[in-house]
N, C-alpha and C. Protein backbone atom coordinates (compact mmCIF):
# COMPACT_ATOMS: atom_id res chain seq x y z
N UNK A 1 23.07 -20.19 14.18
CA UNK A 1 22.95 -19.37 13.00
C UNK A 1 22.36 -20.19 11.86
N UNK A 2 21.38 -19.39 11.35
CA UNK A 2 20.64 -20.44 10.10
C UNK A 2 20.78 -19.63 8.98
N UNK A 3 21.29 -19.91 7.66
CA UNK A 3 20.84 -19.27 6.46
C UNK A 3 19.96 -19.41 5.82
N UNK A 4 19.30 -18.40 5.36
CA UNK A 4 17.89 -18.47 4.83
C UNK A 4 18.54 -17.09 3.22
N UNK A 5 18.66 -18.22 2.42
CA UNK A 5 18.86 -17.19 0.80
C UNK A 5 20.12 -16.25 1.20
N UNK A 6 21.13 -16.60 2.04
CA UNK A 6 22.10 -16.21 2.22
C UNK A 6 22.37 -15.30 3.08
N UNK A 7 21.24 -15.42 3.81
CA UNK A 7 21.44 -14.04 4.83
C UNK A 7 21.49 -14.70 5.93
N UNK A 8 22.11 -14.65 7.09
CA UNK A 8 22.54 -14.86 8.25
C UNK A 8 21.62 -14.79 9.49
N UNK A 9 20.66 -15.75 10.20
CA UNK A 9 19.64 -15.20 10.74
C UNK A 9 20.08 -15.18 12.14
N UNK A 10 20.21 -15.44 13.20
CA UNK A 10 19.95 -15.56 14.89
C UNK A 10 19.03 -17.25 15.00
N UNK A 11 19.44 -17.72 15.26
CA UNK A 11 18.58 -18.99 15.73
C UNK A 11 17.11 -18.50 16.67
N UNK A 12 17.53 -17.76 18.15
CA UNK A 12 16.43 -17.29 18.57
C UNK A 12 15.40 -16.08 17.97
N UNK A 13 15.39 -15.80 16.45
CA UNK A 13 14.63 -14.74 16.35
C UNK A 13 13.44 -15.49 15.40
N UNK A 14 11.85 -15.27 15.54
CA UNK A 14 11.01 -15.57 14.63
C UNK A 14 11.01 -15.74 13.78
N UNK A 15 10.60 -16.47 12.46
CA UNK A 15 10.03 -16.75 11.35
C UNK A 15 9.59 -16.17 10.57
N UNK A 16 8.58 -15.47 11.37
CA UNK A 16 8.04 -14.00 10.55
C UNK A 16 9.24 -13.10 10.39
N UNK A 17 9.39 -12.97 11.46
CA UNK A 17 10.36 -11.43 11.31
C UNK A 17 11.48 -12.08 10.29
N UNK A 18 11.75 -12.93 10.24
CA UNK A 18 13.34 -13.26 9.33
C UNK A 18 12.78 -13.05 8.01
N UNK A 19 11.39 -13.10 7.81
CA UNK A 19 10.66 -13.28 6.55
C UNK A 19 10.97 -11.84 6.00
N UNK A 20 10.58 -10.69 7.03
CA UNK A 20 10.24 -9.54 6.82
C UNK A 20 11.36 -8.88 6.78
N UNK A 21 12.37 -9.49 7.30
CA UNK A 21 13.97 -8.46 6.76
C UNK A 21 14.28 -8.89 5.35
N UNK A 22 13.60 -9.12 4.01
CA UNK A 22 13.94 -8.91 3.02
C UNK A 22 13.24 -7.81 2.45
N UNK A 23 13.60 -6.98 1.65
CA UNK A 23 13.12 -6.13 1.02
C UNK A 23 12.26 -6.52 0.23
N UNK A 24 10.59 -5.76 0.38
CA UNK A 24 9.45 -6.10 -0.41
C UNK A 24 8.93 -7.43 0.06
N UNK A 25 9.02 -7.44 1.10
CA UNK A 25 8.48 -8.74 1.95
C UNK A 25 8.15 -8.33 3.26
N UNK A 26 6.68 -8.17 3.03
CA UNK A 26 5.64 -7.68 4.26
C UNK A 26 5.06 -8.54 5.00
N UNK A 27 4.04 -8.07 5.69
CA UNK A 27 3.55 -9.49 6.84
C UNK A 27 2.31 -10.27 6.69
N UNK A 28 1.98 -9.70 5.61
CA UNK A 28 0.63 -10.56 4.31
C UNK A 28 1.64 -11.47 4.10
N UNK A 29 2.63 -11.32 3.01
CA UNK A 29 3.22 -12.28 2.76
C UNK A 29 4.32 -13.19 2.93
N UNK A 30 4.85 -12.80 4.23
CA UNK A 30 5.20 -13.59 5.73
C UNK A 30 4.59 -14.58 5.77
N UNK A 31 3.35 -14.30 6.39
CA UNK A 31 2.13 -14.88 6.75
C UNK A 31 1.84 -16.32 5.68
N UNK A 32 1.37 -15.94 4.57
CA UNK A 32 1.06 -16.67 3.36
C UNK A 32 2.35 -17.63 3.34
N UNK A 33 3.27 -17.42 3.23
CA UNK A 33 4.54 -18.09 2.84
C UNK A 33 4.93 -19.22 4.03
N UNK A 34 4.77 -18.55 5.30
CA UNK A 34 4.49 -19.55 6.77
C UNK A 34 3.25 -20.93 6.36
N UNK A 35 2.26 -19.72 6.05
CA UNK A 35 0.99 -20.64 6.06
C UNK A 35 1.15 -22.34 4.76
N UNK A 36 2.16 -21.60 4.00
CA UNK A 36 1.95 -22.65 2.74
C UNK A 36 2.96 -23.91 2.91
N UNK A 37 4.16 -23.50 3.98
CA UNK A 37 4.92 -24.89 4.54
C UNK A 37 4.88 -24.94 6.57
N UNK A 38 3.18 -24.83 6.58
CA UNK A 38 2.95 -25.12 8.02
C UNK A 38 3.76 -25.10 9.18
N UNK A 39 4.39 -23.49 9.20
CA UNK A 39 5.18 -23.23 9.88
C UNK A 39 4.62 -22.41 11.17
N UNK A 40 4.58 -22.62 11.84
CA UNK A 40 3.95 -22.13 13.69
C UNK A 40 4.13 -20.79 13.77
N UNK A 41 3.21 -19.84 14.11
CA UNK A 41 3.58 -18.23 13.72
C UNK A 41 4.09 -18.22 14.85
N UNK A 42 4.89 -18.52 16.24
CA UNK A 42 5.79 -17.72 17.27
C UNK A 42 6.62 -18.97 16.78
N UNK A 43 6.80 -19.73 16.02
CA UNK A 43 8.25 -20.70 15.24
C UNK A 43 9.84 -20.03 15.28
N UNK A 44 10.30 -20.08 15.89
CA UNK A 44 12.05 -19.63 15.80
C UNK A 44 12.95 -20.12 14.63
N UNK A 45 13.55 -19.40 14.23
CA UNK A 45 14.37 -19.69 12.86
C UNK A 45 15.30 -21.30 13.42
N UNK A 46 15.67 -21.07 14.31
CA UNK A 46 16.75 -22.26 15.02
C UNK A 46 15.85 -23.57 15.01
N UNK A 47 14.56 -23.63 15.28
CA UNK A 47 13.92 -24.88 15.28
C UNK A 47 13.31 -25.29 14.32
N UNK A 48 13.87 -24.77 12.54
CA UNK A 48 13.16 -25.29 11.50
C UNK A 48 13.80 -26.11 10.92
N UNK A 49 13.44 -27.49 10.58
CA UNK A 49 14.12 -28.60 10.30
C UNK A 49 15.06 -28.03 8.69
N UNK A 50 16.06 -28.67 8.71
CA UNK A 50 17.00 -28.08 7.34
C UNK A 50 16.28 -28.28 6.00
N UNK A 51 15.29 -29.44 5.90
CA UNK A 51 14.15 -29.32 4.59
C UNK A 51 13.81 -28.30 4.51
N UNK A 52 12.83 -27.49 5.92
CA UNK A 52 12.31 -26.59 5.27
C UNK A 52 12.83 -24.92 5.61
N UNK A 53 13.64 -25.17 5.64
CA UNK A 53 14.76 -23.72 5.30
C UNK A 53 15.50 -24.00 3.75
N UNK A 54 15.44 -25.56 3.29
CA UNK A 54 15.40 -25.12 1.67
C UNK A 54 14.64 -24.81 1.44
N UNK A 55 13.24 -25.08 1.49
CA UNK A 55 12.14 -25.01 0.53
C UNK A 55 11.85 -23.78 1.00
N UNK A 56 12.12 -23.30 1.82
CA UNK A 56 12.19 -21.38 1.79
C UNK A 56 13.44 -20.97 1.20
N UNK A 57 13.98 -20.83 1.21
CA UNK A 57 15.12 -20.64 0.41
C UNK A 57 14.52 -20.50 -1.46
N UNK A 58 14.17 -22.04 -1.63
CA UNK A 58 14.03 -21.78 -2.71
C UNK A 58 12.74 -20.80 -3.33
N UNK A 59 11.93 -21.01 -2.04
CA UNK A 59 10.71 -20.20 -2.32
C UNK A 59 10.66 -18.68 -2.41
N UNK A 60 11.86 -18.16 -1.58
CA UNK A 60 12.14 -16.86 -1.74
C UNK A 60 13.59 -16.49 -2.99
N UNK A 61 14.01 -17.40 -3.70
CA UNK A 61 14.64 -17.13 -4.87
C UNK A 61 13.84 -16.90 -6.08
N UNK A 62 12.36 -17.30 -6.12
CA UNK A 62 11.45 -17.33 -7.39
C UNK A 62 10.93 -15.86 -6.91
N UNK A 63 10.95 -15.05 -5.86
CA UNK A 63 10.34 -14.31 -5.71
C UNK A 63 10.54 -12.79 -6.14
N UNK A 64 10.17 -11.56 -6.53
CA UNK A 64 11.19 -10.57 -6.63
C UNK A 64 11.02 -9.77 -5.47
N UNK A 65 12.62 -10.07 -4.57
CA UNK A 65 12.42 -9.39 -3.64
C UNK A 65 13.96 -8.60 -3.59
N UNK A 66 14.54 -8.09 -2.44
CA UNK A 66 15.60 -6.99 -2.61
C UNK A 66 15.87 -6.63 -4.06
N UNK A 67 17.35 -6.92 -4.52
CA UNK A 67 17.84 -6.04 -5.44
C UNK A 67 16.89 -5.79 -6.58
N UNK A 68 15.99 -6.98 -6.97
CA UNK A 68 15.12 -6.87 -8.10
C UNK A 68 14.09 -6.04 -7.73
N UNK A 69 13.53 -5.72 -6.40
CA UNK A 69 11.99 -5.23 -6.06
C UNK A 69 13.17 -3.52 -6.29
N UNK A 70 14.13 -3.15 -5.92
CA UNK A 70 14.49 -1.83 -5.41
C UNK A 70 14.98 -1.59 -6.86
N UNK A 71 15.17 -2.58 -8.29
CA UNK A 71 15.17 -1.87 -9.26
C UNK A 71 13.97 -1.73 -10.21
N UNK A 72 13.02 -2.78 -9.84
CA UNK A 72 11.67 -2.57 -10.25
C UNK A 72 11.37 -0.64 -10.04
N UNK A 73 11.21 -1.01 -8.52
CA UNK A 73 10.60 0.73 -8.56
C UNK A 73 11.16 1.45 -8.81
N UNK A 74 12.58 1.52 -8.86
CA UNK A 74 13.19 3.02 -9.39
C UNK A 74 13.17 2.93 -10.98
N UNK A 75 13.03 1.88 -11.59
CA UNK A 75 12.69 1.70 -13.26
C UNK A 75 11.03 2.61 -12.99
N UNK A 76 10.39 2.07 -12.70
CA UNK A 76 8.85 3.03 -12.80
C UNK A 76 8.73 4.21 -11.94
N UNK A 77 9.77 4.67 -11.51
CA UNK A 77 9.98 6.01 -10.98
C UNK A 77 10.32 6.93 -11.99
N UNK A 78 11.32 6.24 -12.66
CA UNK A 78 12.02 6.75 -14.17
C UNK A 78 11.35 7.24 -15.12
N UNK A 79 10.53 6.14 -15.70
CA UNK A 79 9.53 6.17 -16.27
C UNK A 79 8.29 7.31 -16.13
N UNK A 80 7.74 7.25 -14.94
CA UNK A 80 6.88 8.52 -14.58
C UNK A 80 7.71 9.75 -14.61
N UNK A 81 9.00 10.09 -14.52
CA UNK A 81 9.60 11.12 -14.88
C UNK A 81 10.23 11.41 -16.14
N UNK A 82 10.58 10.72 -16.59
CA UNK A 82 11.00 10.84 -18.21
C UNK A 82 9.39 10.63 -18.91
N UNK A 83 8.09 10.52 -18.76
CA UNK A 83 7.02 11.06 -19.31
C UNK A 83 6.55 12.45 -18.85
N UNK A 84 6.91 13.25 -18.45
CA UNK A 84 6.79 14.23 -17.59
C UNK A 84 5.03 14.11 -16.58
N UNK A 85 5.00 13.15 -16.46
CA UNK A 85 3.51 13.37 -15.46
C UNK A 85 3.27 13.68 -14.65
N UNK A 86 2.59 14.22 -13.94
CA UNK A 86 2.37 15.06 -12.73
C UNK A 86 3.04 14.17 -11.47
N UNK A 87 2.30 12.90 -11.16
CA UNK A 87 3.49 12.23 -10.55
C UNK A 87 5.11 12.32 -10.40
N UNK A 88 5.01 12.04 -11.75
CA UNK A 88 6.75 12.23 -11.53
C UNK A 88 7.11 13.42 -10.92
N UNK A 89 7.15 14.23 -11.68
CA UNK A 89 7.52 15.75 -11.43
C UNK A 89 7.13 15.73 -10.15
N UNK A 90 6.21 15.71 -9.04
CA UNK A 90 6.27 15.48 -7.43
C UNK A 90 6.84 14.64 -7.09
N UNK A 91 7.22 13.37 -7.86
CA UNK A 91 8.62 12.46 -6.81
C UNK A 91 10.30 12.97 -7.18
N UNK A 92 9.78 13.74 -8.49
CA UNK A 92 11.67 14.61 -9.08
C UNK A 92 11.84 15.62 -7.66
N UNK A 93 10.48 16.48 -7.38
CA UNK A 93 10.74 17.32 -6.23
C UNK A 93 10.83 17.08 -4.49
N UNK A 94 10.69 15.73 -4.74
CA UNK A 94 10.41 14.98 -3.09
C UNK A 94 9.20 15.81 -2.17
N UNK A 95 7.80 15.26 -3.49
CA UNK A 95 6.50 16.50 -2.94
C UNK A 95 5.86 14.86 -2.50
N UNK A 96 4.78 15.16 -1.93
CA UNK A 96 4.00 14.35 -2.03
C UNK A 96 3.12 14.10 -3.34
N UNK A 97 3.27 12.28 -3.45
CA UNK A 97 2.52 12.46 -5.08
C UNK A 97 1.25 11.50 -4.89
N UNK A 98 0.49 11.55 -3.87
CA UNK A 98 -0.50 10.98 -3.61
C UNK A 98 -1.78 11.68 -2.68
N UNK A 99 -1.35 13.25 -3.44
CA UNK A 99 -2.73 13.93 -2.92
C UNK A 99 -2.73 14.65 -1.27
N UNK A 100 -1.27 14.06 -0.44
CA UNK A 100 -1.29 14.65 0.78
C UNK A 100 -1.41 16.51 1.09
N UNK A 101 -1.82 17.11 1.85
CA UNK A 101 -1.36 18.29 2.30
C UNK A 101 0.01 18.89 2.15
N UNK A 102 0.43 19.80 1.51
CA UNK A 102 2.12 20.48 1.90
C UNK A 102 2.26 21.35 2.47
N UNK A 103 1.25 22.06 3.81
CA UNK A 103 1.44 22.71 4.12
C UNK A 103 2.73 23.42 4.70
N UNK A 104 2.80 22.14 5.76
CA UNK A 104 4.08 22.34 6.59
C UNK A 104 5.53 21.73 5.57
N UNK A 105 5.43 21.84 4.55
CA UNK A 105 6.35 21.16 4.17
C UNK A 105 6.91 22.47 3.23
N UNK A 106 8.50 23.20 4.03
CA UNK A 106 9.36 24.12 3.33
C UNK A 106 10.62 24.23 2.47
N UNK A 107 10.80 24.58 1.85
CA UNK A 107 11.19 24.75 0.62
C UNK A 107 13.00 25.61 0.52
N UNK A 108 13.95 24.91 0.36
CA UNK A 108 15.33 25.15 0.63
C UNK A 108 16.14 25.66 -0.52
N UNK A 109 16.61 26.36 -1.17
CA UNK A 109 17.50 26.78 -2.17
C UNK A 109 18.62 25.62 -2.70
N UNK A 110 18.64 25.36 -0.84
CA UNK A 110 19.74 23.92 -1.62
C UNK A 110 19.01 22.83 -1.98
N UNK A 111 17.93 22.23 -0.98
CA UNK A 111 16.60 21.18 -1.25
C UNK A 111 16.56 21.61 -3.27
N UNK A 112 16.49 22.41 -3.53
CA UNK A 112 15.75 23.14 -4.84
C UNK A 112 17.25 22.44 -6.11
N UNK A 113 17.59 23.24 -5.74
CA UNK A 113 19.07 22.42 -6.36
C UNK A 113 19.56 21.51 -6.78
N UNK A 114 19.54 20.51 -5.90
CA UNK A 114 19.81 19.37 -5.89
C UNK A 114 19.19 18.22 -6.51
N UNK A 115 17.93 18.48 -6.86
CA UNK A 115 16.68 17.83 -7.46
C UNK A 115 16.81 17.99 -9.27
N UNK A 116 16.40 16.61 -9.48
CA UNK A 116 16.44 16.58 -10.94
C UNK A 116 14.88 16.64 -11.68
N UNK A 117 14.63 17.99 -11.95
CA UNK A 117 14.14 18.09 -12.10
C UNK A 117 13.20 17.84 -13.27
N UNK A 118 12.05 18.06 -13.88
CA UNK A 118 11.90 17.99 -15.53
C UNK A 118 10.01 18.69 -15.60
N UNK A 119 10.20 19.97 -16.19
CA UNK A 119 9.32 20.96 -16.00
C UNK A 119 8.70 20.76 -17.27
């Protein structure tokens, strides 16, 4: 078992992937973050010397990832809805707010309800 920023990894599971179970941490910047302390992309969490599971560690404490990335966006979710912009008002209704089709997408009394709306 290795800790990496306090989370509990598997010795046999990848590098990447341990990268990518934080929230707002994709495989661009997996990748980048591997690439910048020359870490072997099929590398196992169990075979990284204890230096550099600090210097990840510390590298993913400067970063904003979980609790800060999941209040980032719901702050600019807020925001687009307390301005009333067309955006918002499709993420208050759980529409699509990036231009998709709604065809197939139906419409519930309780779905309707439950939504905070702002018209």
């Amino acid at each position: 078992m290795v800790f990496i920023l306090g989370v509990n990894f598997q010795s046999a599971m990848p590098v990447k992937r341990a990268l990518q179970c934080f929230y707002a941490l994709g495989p661009t910047t997996a990748d980048r973050i591997m690439a910048k302390y020359s870490i072997f992309n099929l590398a196992k969490v169990g075979s990284l010397p204890a230096k550099t599971v600090t210097a990840l560690t510390a590298e993913l404490s400067q970063m904003t990832i979980e609790n800060d990335a999941k209040r980032l966006l719901h702050e600019n979710l807020k925001r687009l809805k307390d301005m009333g912009s067309y955006r918002g008002r499709r993420h208050a209704m759980g529409l699509p707010a990036r231009g998709q089709r709604t065809r197939n997408q139906i419409f519930s009394a309780r779905k309707l309800n439950r939504l905070d709306r702002r018209g």
